[in-house]
C-alpha atoms as a PDB file:
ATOM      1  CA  UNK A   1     -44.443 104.925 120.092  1.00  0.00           C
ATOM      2  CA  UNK A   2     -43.967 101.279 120.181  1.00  0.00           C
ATOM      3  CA  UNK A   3     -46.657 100.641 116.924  1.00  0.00           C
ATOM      4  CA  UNK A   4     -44.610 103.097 115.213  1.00  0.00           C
ATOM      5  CA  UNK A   5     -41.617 100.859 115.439  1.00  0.00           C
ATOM      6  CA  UNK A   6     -43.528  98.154 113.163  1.00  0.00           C
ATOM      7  CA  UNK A   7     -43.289 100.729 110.249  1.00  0.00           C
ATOM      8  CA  UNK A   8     -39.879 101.854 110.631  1.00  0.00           C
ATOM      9  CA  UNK A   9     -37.773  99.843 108.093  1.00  0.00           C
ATOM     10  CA  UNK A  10     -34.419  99.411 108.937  1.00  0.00           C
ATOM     11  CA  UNK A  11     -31.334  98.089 106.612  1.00  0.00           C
ATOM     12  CA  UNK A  12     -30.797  94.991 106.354  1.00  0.00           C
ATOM     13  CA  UNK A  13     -27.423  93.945 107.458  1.00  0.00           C
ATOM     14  CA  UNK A  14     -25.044  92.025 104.855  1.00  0.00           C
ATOM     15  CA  UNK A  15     -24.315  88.981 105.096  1.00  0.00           C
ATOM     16  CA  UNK A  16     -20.382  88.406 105.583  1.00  0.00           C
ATOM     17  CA  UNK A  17     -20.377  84.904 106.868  1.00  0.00           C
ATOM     18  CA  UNK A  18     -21.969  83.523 103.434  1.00  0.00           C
ATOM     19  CA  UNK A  19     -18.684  82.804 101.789  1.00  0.00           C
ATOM     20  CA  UNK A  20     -17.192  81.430 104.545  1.00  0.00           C
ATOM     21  CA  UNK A  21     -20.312  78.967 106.087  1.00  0.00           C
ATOM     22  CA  UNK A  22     -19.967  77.832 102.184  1.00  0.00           C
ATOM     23  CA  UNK A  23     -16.193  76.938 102.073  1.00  0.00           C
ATOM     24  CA  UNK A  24     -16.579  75.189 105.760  1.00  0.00           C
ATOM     25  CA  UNK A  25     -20.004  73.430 104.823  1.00  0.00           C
ATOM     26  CA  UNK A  26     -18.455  72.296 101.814  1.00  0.00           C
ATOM     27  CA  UNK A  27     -14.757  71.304 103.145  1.00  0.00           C
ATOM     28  CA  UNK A  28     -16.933  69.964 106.255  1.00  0.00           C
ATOM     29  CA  UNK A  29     -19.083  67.399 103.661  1.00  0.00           C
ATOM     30  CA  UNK A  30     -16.073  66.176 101.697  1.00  0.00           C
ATOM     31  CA  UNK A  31     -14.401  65.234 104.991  1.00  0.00           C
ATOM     32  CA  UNK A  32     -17.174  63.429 106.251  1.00  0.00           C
ATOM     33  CA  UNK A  33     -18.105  61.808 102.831  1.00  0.00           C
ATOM     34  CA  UNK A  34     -14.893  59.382 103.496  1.00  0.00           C
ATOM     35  CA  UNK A  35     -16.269  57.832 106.557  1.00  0.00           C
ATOM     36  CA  UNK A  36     -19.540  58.048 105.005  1.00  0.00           C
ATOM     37  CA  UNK A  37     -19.706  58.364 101.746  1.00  0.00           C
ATOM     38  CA  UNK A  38     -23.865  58.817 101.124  1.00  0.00           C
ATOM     39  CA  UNK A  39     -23.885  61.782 104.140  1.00  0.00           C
ATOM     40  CA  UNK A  40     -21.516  63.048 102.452  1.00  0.00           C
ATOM     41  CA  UNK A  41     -22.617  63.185  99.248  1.00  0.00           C
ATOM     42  CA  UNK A  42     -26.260  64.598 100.216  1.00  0.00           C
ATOM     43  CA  UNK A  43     -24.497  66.968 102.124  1.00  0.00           C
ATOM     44  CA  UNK A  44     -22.257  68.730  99.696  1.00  0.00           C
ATOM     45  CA  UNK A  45     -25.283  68.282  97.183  1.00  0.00           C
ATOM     46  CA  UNK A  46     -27.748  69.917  99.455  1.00  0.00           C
ATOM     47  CA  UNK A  47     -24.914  73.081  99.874  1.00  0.00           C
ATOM     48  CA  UNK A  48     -24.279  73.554  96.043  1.00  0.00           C
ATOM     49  CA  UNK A  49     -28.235  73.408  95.250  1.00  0.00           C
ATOM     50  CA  UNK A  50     -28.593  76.062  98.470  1.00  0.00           C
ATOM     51  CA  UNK A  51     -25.782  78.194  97.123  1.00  0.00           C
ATOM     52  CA  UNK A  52     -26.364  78.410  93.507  1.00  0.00           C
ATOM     53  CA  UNK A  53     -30.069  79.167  94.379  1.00  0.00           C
ATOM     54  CA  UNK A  54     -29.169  81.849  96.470  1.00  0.00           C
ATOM     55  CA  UNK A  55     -26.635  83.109  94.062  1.00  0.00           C
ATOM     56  CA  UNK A  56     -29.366  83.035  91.238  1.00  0.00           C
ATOM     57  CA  UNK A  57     -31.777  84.828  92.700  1.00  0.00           C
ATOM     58  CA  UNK A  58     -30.050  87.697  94.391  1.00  0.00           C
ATOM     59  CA  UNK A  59     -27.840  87.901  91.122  1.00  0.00           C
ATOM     60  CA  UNK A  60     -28.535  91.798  90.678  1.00  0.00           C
ATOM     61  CA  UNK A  61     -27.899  92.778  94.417  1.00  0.00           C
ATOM     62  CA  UNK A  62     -24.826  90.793  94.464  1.00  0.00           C
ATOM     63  CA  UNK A  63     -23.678  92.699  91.359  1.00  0.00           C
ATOM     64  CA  UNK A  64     -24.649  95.969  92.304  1.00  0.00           C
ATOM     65  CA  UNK A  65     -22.639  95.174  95.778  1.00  0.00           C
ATOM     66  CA  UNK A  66     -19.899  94.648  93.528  1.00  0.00           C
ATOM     67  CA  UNK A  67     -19.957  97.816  91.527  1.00  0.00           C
ATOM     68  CA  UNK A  68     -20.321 100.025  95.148  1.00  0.00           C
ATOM     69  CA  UNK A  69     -17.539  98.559  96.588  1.00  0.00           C
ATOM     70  CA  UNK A  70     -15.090  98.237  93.352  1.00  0.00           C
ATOM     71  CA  UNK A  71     -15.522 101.906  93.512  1.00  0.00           C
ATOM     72  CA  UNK A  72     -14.543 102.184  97.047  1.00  0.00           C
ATOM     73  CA  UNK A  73     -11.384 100.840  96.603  1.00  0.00           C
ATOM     74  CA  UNK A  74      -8.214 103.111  96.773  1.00  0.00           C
ATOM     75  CA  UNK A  75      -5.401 100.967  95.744  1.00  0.00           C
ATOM     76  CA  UNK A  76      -6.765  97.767  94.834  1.00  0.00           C
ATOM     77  CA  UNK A  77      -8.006  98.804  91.383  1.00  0.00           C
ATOM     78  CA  UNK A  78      -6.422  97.085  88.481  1.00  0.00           C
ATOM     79  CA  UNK A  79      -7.955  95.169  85.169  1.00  0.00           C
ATOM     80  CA  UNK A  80      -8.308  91.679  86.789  1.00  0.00           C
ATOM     81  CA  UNK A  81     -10.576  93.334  89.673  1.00  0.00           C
ATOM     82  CA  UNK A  82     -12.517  96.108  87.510  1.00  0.00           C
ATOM     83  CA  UNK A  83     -16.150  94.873  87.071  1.00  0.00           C
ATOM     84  CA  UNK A  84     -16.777  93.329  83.852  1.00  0.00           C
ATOM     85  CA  UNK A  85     -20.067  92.004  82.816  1.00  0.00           C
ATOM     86  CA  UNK A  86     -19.372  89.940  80.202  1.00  0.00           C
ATOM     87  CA  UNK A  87     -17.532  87.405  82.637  1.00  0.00           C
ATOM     88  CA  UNK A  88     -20.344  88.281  85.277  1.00  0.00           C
ATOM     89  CA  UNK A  89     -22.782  87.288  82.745  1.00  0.00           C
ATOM     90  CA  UNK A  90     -20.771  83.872  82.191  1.00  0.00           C
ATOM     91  CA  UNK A  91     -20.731  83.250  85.488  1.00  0.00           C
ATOM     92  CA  UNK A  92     -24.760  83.839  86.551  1.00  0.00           C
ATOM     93  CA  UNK A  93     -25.658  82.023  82.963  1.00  0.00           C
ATOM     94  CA  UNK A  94     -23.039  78.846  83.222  1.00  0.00           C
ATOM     95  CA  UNK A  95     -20.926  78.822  86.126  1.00  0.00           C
ATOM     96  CA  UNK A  96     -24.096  79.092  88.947  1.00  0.00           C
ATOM     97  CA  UNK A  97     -26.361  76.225  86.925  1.00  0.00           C
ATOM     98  CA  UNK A  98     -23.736  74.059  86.715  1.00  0.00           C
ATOM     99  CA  UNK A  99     -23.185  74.053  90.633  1.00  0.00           C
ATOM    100  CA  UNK A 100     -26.728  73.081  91.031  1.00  0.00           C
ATOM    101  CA  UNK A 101     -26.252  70.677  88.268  1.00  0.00           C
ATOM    102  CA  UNK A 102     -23.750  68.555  90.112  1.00  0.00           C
ATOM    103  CA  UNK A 103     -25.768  69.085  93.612  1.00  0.00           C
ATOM    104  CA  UNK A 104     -28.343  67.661  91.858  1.00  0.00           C
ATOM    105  CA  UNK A 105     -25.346  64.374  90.955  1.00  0.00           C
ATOM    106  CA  UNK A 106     -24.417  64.597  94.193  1.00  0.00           C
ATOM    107  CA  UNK A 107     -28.321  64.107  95.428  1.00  0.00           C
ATOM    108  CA  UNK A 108     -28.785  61.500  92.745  1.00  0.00           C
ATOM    109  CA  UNK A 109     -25.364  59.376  93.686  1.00  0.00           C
ATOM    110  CA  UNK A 110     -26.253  59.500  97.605  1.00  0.00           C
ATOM    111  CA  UNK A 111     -29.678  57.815  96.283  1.00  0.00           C
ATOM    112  CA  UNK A 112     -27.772  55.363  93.838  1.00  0.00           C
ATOM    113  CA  UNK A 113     -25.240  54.492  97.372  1.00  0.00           C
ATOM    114  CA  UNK A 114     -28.311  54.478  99.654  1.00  0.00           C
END
């Protein structure tokens, strides 16, 4: 009984917290980067390149999320909220590696400070 519990594959739970840790990380980083300007710096760099990463490469499942829930919704459903993957598209091709562009400024202006 207890080997069999190694095979059993359970769901995964979702992660709710993510846009939240990002907005405090972030506000968190900008606050500290007045006292100190090169923490700062590295750390809101450090949260953009970890973000836009993990938004990259779990693109489809965030999508897909999207498209479950969007049908979900009983009252909620209008044109600015229906799924549309032309601005989806925009967003994964030029919104996402632009964010790790500038955490890779931010990295590279912490090491110009430092």
């Amino acid at each position: 009984m207890l080997i069999s519990h190694f095979f059993v594959r359970h769901k995964t739970p979702e992660p709710r917290f993510a846009p939240g840790l990002f907005l405090g990380l972030l506000s968190a980083f900008v606050i500290l980067g007045g006292a100190k300007p090169v923490v700062g710096l590295v750390g809101v760099g450090t949260t953009l390149i970890v973000t836009a990463v993990l938004v990259e490469l779990n693109r489809q499942r965030i999508w897909d999320d999207y498209l479950k829930t969007y049908r979900k919704q009983k009252g909620l459903k209008s044109i600015w909220r229906k799924p549309n993957p032309i601005y989806y598209t925009i967003n994964i091709v030029f919104l996402w590696p632009f964010i790790l562009f500038l955490g890779f400024i931010c990295l590279w202006a912490a090491y110009i400070l430092a």
